[in-house]
N, C-alpha and C. Protein backbone atom coordinates (compact mmCIF):
# COMPACT_ATOMS: atom_id res chain seq x y z
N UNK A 1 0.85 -1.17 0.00
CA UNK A 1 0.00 0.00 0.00
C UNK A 1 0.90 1.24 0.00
N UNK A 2 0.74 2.46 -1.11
CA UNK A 2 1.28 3.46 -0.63
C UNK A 2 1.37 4.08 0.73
N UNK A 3 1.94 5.37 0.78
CA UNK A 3 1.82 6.62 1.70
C UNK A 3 0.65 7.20 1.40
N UNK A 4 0.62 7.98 0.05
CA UNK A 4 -0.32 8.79 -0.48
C UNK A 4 -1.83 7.66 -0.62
N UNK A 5 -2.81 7.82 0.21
CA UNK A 5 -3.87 6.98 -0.07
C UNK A 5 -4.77 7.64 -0.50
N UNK A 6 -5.52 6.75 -1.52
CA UNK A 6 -6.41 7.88 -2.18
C UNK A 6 -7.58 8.38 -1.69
N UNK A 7 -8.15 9.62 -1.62
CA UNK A 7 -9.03 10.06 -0.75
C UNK A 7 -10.57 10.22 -1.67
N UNK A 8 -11.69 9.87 -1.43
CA UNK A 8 -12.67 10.33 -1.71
C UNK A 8 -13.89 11.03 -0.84
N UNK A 9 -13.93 12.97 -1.23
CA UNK A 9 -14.88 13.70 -0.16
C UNK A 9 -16.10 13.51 -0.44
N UNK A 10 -16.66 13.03 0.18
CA UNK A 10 -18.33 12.85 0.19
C UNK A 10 -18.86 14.24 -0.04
N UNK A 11 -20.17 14.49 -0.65
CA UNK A 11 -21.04 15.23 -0.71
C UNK A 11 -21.58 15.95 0.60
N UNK A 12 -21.39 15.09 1.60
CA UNK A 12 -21.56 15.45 2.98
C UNK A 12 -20.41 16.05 3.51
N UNK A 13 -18.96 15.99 3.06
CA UNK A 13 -18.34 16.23 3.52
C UNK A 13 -17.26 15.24 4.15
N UNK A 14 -18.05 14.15 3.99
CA UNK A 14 -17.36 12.76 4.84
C UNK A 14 -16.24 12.69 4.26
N UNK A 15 -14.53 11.94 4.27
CA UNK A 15 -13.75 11.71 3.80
C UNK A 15 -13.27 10.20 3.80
N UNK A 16 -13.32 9.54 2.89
CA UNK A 16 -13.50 8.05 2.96
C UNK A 16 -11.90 7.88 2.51
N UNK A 17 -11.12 7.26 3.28
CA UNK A 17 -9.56 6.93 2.66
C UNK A 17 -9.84 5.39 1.73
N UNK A 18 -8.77 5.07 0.84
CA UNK A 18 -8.66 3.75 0.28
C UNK A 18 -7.72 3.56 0.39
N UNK A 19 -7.04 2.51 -0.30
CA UNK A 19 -5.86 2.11 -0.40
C UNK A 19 -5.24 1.91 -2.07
N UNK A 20 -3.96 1.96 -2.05
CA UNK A 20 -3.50 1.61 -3.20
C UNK A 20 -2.58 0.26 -3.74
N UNK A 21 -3.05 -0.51 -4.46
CA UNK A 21 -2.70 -2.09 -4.37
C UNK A 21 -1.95 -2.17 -6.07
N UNK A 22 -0.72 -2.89 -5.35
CA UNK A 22 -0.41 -3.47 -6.81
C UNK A 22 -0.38 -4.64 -6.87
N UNK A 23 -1.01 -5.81 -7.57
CA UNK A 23 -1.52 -7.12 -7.37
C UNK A 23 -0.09 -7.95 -8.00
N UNK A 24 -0.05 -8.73 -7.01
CA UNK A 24 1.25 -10.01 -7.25
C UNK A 24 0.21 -11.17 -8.19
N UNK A 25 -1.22 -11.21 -7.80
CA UNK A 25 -1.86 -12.63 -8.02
C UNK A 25 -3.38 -11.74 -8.05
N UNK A 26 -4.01 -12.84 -9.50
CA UNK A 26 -4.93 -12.38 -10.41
C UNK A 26 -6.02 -12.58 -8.80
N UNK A 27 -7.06 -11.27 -8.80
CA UNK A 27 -8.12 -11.22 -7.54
C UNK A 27 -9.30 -11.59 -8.41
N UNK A 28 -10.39 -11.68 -6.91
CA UNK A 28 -11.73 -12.43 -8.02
C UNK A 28 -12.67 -11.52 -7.36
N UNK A 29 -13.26 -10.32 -7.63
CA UNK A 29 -13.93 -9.66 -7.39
C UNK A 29 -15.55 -10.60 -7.19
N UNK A 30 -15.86 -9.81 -6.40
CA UNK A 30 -17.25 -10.77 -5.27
C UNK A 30 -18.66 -9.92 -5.96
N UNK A 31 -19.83 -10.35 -6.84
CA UNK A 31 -20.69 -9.63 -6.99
C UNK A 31 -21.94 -10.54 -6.55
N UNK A 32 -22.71 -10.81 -5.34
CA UNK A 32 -23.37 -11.37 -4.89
C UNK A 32 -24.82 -11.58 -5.84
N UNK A 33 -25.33 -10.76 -6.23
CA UNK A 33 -25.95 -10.60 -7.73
C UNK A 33 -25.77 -10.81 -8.73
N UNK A 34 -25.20 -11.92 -9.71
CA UNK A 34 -24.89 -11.66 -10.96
C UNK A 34 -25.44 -11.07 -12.06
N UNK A 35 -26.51 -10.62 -12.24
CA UNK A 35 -27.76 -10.48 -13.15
C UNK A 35 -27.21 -9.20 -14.26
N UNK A 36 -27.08 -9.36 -15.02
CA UNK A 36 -26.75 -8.15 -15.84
C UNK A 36 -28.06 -7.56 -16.13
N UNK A 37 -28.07 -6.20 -15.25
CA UNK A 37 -29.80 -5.66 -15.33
C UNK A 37 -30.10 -4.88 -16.64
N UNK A 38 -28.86 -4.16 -16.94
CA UNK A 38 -28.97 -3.19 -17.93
C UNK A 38 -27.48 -2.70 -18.88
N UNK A 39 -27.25 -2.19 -19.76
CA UNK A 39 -26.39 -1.40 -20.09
C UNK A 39 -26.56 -0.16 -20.04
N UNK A 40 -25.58 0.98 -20.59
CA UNK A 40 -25.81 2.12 -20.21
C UNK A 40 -24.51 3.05 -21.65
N UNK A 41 -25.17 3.38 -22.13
CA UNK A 41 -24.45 4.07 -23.36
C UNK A 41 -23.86 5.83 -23.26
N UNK A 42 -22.97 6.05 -23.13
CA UNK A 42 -22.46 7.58 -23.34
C UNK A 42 -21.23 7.94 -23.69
N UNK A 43 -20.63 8.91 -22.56
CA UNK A 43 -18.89 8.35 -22.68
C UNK A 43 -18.21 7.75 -22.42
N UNK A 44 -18.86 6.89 -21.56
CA UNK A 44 -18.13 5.24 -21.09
C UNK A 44 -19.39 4.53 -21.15
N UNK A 45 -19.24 3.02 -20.94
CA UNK A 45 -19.87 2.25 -20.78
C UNK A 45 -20.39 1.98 -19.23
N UNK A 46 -21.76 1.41 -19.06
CA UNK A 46 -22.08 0.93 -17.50
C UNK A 46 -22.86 -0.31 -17.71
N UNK A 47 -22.17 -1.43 -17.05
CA UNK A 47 -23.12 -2.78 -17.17
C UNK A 47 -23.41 -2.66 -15.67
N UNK A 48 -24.85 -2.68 -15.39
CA UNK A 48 -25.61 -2.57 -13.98
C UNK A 48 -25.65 -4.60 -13.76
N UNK A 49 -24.50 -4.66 -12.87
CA UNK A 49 -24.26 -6.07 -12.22
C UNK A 49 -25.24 -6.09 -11.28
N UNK A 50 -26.59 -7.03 -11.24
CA UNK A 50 -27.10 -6.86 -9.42
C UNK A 50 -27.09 -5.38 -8.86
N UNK A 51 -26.37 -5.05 -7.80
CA UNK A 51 -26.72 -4.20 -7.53
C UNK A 51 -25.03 -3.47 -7.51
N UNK A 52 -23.82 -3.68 -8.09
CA UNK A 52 -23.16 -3.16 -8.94
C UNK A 52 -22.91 -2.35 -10.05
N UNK A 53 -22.30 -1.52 -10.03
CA UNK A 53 -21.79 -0.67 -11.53
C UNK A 53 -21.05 -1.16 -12.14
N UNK A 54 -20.60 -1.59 -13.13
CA UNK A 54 -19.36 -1.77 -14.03
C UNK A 54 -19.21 -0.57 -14.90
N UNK A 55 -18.09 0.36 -14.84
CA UNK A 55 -17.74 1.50 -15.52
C UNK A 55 -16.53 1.23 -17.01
N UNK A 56 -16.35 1.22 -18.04
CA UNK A 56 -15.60 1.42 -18.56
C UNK A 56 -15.24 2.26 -19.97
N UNK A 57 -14.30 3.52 -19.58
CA UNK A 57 -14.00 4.44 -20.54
C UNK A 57 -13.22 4.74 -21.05
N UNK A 58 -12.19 3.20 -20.98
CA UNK A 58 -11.06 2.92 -22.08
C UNK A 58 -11.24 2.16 -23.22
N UNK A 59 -10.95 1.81 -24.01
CA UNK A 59 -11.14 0.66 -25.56
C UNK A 59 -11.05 -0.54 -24.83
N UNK A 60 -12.03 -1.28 -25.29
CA UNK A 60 -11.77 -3.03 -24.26
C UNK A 60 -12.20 -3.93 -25.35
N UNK A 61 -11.86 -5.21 -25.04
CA UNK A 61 -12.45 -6.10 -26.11
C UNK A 61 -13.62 -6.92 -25.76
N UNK A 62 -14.48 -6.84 -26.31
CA UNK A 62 -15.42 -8.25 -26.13
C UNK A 62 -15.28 -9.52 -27.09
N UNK A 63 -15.00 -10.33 -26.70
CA UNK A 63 -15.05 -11.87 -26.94
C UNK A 63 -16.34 -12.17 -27.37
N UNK A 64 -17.39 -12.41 -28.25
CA UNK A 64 -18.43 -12.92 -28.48
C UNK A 64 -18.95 -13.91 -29.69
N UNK A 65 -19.16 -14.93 -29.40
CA UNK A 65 -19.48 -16.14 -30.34
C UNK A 65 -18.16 -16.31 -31.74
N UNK A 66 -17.24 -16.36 -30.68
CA UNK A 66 -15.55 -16.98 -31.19
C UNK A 66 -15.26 -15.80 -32.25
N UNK A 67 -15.48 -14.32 -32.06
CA UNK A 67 -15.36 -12.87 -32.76
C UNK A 67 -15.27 -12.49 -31.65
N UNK A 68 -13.77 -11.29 -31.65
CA UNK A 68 -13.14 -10.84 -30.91
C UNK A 68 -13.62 -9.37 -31.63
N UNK A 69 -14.34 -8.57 -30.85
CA UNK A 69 -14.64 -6.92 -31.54
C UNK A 69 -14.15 -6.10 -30.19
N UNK A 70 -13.08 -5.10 -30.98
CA UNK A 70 -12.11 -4.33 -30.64
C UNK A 70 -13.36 -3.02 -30.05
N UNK A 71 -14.11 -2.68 -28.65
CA UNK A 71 -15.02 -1.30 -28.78
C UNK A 71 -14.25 -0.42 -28.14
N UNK A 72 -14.89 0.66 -28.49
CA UNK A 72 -13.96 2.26 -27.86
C UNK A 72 -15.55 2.92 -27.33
N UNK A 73 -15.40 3.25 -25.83
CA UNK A 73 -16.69 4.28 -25.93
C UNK A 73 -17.03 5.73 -26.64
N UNK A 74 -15.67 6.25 -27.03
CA UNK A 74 -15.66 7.15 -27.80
C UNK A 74 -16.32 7.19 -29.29
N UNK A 75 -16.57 5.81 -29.32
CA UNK A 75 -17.08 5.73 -31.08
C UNK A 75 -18.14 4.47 -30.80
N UNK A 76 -19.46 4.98 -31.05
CA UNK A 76 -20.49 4.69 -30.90
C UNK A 76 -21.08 3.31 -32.10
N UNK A 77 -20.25 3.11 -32.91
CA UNK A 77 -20.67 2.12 -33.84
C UNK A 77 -20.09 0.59 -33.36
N UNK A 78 -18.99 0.90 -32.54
CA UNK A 78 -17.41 0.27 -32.32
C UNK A 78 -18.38 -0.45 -31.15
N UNK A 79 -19.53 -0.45 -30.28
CA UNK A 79 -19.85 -0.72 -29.49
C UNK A 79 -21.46 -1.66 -29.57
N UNK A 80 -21.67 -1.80 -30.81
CA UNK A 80 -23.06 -1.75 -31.14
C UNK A 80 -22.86 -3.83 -30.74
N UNK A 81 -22.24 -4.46 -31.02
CA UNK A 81 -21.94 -5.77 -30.28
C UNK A 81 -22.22 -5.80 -29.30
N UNK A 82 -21.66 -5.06 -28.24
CA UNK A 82 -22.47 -5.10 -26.97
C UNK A 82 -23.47 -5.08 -26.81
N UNK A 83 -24.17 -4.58 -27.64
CA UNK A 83 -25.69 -4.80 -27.15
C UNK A 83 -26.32 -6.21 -27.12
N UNK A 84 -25.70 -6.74 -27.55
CA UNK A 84 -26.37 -8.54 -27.63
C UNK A 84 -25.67 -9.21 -26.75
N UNK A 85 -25.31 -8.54 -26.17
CA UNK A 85 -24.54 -9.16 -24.55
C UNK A 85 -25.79 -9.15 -23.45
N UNK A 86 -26.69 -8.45 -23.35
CA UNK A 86 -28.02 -8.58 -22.68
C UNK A 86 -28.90 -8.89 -23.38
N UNK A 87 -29.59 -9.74 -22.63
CA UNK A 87 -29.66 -9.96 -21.10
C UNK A 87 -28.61 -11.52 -20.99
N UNK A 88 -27.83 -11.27 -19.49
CA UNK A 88 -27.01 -12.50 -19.31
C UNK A 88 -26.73 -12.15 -18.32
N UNK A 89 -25.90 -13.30 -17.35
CA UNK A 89 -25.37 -13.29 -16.35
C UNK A 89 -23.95 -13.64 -15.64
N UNK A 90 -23.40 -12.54 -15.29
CA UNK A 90 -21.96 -12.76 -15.03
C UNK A 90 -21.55 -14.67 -14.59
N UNK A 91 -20.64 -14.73 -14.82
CA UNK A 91 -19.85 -15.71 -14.17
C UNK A 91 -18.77 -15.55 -12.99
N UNK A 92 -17.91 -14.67 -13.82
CA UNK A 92 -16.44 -14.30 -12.45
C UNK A 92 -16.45 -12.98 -13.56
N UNK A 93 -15.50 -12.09 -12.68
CA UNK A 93 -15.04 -11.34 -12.61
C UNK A 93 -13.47 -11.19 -11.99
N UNK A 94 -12.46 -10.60 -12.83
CA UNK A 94 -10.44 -11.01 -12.14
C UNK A 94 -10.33 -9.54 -12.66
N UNK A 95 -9.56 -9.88 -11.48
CA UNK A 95 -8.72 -8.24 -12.07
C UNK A 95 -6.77 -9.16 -11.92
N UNK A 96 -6.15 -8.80 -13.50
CA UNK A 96 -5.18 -9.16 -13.00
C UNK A 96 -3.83 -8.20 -12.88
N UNK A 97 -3.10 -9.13 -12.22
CA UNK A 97 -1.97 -7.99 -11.61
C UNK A 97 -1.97 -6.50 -12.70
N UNK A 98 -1.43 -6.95 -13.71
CA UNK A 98 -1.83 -5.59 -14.97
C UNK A 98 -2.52 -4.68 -14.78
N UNK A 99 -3.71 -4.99 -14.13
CA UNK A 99 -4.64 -4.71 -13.82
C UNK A 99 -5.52 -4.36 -14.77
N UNK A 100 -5.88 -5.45 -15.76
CA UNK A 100 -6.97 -5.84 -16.69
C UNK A 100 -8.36 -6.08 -16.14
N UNK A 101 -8.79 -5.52 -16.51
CA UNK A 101 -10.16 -6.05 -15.43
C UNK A 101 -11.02 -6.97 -16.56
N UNK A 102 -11.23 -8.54 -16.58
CA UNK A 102 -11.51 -9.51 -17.30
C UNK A 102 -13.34 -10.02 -16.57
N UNK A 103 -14.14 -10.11 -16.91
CA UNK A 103 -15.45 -10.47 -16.93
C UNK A 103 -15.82 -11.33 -17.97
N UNK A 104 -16.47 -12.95 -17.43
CA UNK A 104 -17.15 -13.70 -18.26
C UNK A 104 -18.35 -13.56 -17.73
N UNK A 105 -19.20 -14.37 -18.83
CA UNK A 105 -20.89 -14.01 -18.90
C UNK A 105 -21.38 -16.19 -19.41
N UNK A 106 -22.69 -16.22 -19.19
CA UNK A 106 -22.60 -17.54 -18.61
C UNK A 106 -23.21 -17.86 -20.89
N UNK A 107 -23.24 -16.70 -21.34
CA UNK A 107 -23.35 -16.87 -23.14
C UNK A 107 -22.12 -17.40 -23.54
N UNK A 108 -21.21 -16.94 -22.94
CA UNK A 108 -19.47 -17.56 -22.92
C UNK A 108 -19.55 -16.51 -23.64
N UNK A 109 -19.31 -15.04 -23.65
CA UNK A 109 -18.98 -13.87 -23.89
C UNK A 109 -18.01 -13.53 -22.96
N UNK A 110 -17.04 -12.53 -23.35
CA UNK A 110 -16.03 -12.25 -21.98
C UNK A 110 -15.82 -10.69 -22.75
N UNK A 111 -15.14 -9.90 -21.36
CA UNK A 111 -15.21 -8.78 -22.14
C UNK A 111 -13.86 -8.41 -21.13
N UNK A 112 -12.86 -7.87 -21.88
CA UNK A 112 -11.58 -7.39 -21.09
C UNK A 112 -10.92 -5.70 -21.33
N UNK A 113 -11.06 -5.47 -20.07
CA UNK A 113 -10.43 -4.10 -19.93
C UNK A 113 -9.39 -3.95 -19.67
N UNK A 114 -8.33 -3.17 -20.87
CA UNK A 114 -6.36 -3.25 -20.14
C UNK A 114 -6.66 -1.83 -19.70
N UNK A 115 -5.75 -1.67 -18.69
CA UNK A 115 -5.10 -0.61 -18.06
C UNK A 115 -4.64 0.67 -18.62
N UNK A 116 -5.23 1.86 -18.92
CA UNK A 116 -4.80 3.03 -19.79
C UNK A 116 -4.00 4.29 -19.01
N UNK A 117 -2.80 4.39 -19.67
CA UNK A 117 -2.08 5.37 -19.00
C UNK A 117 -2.67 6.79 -19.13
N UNK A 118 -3.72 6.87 -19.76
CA UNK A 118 -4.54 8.10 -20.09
C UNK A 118 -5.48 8.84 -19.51
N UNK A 119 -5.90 7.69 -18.56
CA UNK A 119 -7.73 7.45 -18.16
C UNK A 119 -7.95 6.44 -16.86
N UNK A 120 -8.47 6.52 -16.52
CA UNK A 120 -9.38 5.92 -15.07
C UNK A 120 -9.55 4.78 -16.41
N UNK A 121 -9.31 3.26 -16.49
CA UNK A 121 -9.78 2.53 -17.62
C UNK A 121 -11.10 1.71 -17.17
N UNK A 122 -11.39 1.67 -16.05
CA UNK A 122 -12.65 0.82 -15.48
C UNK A 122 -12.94 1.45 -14.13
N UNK A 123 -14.24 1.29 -13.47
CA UNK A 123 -14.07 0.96 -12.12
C UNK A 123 -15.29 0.10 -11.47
N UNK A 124 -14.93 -0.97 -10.67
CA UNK A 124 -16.52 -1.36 -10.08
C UNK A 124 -16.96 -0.78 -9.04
N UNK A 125 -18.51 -0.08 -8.61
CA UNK A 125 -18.85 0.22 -7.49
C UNK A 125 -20.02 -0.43 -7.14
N UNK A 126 -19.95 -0.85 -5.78
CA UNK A 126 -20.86 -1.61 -5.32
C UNK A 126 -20.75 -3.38 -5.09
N UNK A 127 -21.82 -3.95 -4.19
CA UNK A 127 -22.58 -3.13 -3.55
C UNK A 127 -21.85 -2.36 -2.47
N UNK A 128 -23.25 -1.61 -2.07
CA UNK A 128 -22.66 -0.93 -0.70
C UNK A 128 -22.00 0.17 -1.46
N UNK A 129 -20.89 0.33 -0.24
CA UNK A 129 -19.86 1.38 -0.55
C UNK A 129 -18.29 1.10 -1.09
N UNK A 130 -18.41 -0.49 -1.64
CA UNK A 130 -16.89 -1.10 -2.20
C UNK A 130 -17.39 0.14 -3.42
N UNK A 131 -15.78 0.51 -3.75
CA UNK A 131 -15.18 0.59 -4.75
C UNK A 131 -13.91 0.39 -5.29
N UNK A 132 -13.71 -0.34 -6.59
CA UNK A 132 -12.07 -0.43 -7.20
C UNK A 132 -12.32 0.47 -8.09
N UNK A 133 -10.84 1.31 -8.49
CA UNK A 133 -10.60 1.80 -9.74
C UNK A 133 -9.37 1.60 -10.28
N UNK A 134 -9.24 1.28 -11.56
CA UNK A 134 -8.25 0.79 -12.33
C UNK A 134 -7.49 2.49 -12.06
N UNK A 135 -6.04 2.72 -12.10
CA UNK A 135 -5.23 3.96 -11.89
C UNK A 135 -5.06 3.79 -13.37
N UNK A 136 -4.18 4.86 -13.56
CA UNK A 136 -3.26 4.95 -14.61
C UNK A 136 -2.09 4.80 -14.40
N UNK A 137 -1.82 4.78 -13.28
CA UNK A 137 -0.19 4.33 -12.82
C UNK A 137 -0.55 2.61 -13.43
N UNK A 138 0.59 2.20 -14.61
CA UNK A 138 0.31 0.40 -14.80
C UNK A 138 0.27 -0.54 -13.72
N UNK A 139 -0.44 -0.97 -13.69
CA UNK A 139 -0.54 -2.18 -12.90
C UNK A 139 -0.77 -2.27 -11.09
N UNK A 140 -1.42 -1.14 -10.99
CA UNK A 140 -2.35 -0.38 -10.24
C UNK A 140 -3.53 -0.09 -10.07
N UNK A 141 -4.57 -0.12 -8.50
CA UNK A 141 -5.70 -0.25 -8.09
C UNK A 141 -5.72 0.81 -7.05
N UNK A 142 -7.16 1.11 -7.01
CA UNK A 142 -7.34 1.96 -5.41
C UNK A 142 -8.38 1.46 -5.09
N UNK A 143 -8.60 1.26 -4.30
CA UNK A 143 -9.98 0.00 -3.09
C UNK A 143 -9.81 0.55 -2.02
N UNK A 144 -11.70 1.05 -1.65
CA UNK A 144 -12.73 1.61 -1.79
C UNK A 144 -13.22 0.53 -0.83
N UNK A 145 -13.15 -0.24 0.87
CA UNK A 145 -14.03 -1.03 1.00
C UNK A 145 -15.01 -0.69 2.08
C-alpha cells in the first residue's frame, strides 16, 4: 500500500480513505448478484451487475461467439456488439496484476479491460460502498471497501 492513499470527499463532507494495491496474483472480485440488469451508453460504458456498476472508458475487447470486436466508448458504432450481450449473467469477474479487469458471462462472452495510462480505464462500485478503480499508474488499483 502506498503513503499517499487515495481520498474520496463525500457530498456530505465525509472523507473516505482507500488504499492503493499493486496485485502479485490475479483477484476475483465478489458480486453477490450476478444479473446483468442493464447497459448504459455515453462516454463510457455501464453494465448494472445486481446491484453493482461496471464503468468502462477505455477501448476493451469483447469476446463474443468466437469474434473478438475491438469497442472504444468514444465511437459509438465500435460498441453496437455489446448490445447482444443482454440480457445474461456474469460468471467471475479477475482483475489481474496488470490490472486488466476480465469479466465472463454464462453466453461464454467475456469482455476485457487493459489498463490506460490516459484514463481511469474501469471501475466497479458496489454493492454498498466497495469501490475499485483501475489507476493509470500500470498495474495499479485503489480499493474503496
Amino acid at each position: 500500500m502506498d503513503d499517499a492513499a487515495p481520498l474520496i470527499i463525500e457530498s456530505d463532507g465525509t472523507r473516505r480513505k482507500g488504499s492503493t494495491r499493486h496485485l502479485t496474483d490475479e483477484w476475483l472480485l465478489e458480486f453477490p448478484d450476478k444479473t446483468l440488469r442493464y447497459l448504459r451508453f455515453d462516454h463510457s460504458i455501464r453494465l448494472q451487475i445486481g446491484a453493482s456498476l461496471v464503468g468502462i472508458e477505455s477501448p476493451f475487447e469483447l469476446l463474443r461467439n468466437g469474434a473478438t470486436h475491438r469497442c472504444d466508448p468514444d465511437d459509438p458504432q465500435s460498441v453496437v456488439p455489446l448490445l447482444k450481450l443482454w440480457p445474461d449473467n456474469l460468471v467471475t469477474a479477475t482483475v489481474e496484476p496488470n490490472a486488466t479487469l476480465t469479466m465472463s458471462f454464462t453466453s461464454g462472452a467475456s469482455i476485457s479491460v487493459a489498463a490506460d495510462p490516459n484514463r481511469e480505464a474501469w471501475e466497479v462500485r458496489g454493492p454498498g460502498t466497495f469501490l475499485v478503480v483501475c489507476n493509470m499508474d500500470p498495474g495499479s488499483i485503489s480499493v474503496w471497501e
